[in-house]
Protein backbone atom coordinates (compact mmCIF):
# COMPACT_ATOMS: atom_id res chain seq x y z
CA UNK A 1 0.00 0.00 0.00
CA UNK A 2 2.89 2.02 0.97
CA UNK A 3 4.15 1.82 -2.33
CA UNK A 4 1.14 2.39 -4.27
CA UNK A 5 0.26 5.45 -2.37
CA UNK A 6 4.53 6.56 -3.71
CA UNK A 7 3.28 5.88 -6.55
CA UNK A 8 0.07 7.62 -7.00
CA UNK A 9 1.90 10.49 -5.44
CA UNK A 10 4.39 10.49 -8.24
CA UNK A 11 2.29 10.77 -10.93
CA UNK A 12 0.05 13.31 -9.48
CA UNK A 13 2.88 15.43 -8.91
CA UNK A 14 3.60 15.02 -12.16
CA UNK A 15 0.82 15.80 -13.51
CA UNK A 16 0.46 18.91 -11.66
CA UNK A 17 4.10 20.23 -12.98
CA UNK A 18 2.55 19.77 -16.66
CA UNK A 19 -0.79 21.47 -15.83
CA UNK A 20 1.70 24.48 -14.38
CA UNK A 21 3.86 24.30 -17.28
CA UNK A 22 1.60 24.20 -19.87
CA UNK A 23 -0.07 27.23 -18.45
CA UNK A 24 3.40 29.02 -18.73
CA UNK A 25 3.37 27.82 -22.47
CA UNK A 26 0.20 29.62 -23.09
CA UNK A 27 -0.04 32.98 -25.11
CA UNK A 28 -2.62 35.53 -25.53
CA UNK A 29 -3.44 37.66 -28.55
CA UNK A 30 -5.97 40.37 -28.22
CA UNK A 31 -8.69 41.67 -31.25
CA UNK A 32 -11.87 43.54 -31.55
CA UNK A 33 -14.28 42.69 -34.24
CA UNK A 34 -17.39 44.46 -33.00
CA UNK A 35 -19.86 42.20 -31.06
CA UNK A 36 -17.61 40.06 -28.85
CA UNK A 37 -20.28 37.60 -29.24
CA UNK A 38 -19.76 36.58 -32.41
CA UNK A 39 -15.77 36.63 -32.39
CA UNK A 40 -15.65 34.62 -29.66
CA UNK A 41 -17.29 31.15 -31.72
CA UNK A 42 -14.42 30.94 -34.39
CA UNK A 43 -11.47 31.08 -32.18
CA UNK A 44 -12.80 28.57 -29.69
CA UNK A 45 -13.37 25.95 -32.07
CA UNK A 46 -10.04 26.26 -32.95
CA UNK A 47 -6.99 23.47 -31.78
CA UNK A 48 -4.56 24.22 -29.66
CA UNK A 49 -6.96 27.64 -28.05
CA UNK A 50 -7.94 26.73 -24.56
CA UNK A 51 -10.11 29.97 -23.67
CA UNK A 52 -11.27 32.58 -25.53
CA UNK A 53 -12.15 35.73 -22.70
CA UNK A 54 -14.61 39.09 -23.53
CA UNK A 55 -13.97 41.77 -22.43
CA UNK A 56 -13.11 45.75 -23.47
CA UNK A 57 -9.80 47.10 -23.65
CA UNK A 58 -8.15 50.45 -25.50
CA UNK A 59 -9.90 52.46 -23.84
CA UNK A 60 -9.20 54.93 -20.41
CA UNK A 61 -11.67 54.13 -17.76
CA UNK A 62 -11.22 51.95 -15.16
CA UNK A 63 -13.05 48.70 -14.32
CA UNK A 64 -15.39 49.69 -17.40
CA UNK A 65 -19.43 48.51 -17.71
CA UNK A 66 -21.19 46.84 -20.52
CA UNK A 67 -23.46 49.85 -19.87
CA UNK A 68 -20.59 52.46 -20.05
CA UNK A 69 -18.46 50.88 -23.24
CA UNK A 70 -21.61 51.04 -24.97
CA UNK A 71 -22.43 54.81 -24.22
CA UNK A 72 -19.27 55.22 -26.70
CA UNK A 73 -17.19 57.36 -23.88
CA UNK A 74 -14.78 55.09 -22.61
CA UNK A 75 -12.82 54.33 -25.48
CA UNK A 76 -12.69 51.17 -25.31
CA UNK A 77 -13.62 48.53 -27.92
CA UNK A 78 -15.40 45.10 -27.32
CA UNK A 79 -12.77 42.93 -27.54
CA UNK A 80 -11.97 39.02 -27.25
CA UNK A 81 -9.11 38.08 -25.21
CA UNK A 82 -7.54 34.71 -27.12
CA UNK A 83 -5.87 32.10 -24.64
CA UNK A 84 -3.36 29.71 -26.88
CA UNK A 85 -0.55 26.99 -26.85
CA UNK A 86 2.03 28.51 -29.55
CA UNK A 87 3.50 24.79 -29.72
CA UNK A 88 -0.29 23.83 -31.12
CA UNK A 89 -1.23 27.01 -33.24
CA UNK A 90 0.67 30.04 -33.99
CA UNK A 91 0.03 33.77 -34.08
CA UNK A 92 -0.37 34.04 -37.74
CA UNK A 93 -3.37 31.42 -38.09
CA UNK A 94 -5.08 33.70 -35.24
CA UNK A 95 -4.73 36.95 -37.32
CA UNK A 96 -5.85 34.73 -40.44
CA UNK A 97 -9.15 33.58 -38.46
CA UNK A 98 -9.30 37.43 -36.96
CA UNK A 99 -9.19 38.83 -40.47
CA UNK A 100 -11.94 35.91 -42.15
CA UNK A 101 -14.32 37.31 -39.65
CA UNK A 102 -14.58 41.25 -39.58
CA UNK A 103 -14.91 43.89 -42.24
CA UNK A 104 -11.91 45.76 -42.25
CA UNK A 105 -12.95 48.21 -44.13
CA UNK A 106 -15.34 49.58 -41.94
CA UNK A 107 -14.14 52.57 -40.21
CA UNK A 108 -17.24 53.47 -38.06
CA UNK A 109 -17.94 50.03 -36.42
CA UNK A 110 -18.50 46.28 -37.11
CA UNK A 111 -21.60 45.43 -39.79
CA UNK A 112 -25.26 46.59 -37.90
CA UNK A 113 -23.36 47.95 -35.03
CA UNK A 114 -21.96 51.19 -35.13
CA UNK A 115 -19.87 53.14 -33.13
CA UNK A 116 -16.12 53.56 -31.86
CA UNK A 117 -16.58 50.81 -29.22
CA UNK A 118 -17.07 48.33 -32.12
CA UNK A 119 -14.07 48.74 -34.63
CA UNK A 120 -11.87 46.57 -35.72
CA UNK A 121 -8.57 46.45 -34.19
CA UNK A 122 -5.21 44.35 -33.17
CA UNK A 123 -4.17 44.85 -29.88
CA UNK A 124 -0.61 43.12 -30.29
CA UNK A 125 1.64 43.04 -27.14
CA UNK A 126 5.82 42.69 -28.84
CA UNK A 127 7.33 43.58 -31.55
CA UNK A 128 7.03 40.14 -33.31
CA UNK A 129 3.46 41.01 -33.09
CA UNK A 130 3.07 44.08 -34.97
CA UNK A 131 5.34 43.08 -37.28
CA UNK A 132 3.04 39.92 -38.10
CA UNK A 133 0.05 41.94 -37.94
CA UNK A 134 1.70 44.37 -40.03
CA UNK A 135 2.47 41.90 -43.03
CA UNK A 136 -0.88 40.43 -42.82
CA UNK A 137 -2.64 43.53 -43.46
CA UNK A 138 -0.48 44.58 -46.50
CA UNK A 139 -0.67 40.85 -48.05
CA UNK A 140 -4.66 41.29 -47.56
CA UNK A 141 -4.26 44.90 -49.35
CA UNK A 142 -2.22 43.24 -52.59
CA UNK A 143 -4.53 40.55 -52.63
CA UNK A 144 -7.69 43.16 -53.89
CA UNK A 145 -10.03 41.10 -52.03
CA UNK A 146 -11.79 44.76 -50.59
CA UNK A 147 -12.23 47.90 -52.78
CA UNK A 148 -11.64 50.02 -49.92
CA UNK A 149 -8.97 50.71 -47.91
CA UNK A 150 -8.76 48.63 -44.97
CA UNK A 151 -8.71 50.78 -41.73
CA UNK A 152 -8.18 48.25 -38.99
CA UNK A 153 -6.34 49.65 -36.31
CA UNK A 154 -3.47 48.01 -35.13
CA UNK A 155 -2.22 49.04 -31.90
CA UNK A 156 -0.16 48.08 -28.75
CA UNK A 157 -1.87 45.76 -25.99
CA UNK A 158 -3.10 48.29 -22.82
CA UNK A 159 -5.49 46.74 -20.15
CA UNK A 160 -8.12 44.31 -20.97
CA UNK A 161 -11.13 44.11 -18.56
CA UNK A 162 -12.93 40.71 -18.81
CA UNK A 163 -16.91 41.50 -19.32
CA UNK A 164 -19.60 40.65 -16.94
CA UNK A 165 -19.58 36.80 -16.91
CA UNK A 166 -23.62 36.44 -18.60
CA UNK A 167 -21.29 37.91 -21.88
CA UNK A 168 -19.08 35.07 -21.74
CA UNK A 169 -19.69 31.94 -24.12
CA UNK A 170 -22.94 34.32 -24.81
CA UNK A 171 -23.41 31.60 -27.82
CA UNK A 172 -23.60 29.03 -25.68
CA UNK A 173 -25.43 30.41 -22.57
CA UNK A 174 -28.45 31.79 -25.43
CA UNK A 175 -28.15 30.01 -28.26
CA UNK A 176 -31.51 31.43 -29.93
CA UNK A 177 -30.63 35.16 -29.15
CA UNK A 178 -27.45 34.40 -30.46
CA UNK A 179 -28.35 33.06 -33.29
CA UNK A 180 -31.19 35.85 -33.97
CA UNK A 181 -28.76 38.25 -33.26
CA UNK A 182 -25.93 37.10 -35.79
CA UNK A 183 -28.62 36.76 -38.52
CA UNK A 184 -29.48 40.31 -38.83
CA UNK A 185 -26.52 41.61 -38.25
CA UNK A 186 -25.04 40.88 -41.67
CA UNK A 187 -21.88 39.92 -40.54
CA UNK A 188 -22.59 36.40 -42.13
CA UNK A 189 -23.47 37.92 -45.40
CA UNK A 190 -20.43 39.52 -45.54
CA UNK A 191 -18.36 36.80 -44.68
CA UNK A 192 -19.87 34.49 -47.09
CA UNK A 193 -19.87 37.15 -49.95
CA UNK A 194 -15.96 37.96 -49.21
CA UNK A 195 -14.65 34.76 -48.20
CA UNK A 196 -17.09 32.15 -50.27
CA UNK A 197 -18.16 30.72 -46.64
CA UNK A 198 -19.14 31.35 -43.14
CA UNK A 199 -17.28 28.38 -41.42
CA UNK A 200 -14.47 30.48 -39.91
């Protein structure tokens, strides 16, 4: 029994220094795409992302409300907070997803919703970052995908305030407002029409 209980002790320990380490491992990458709602879906299904978090950031109050982000005076944007193993998937496939899902071109919001709080933007916190972001926005200019010039902001990382917790997994938690939501929005529309599909 003696040795057993060794045993069992061994192996929980161990498995307790991989939980820790993995958690070192783990990145996050910041974006706003208007309604965190509906950037939150496509980066969760994705392998190798273990949370994805709402919240607002960019902005200069502290501790900001739903109520107060959407008045417009805070500065901030809705934003999703992306939590990811780097060994699994890598920055570059999260700007690809990021840029599959919003309307770049859009200067004065995100599809139906309009306003300062719901631009587009890349919150990126190193150099290596930017410089990724950077390149994927002028390879997504050459392409000529968009007849406009795209105006996401990119912009250093500042403090990201996770939403109220009835915003998080929103999908999930009301699937039919979700869902009723999403459909007038146009955001689908526009994905399908740019992209050729909505699966992103």
């Amino acid at each position: 029994m003696r040795k057993l209980a060794s045993l069992l002790a061994v192996i929980l320990m161990g498995s307790v220094m991989t939980t820790s380490a993995d958690s070192q491992n783990s990145k996050k990458a910041t974006f706003a795409g208007g309604c965190f709602w509906c950037m939150t879906p496509p980066f969760e299904r994705l392998k190798g992302v273990s949370k994805v978090v709402s919240g607002y950031t960019g902005g200069s109050t502290k501790n900001p409300t739903y109520e107060e982000v959407c008045s417009g005076k805070t500065g901030h944007a809705e934003s999703i907070q992306v939590i990811y193993d780097p060994s699994q998937i890598n920055y570059r496939k999260l700007l690809e997803v990021f840029w599959h899902n919003v309307d770049p071109t859009q200067a004065d919001g995100q599809f139906v919703d309009v306003g300062n709080q719901y631009r587009s933007a890349i919150f990126y916190n190193d150099d290596a970052e930017k410089r990724e972001a950077e390149e994927s926005k002028r390879e997504l200019e050459k392409s000529g995908r968009f007849k406009s010039a795209i105006v996401t902001q990119i912009v250093p990382a500042s403090v990201f305030y996770p939403a109220e917790e009835y915003h998080q997994d929103y999908y999930k938690k009301d699937p039919l407002r979700y869902q009723m939501y999403r459909a007038g929005s146009g955001r689908d529309q526009f994905i399908k029409k740019t992209w050729g599909s909505s699966d992103h």
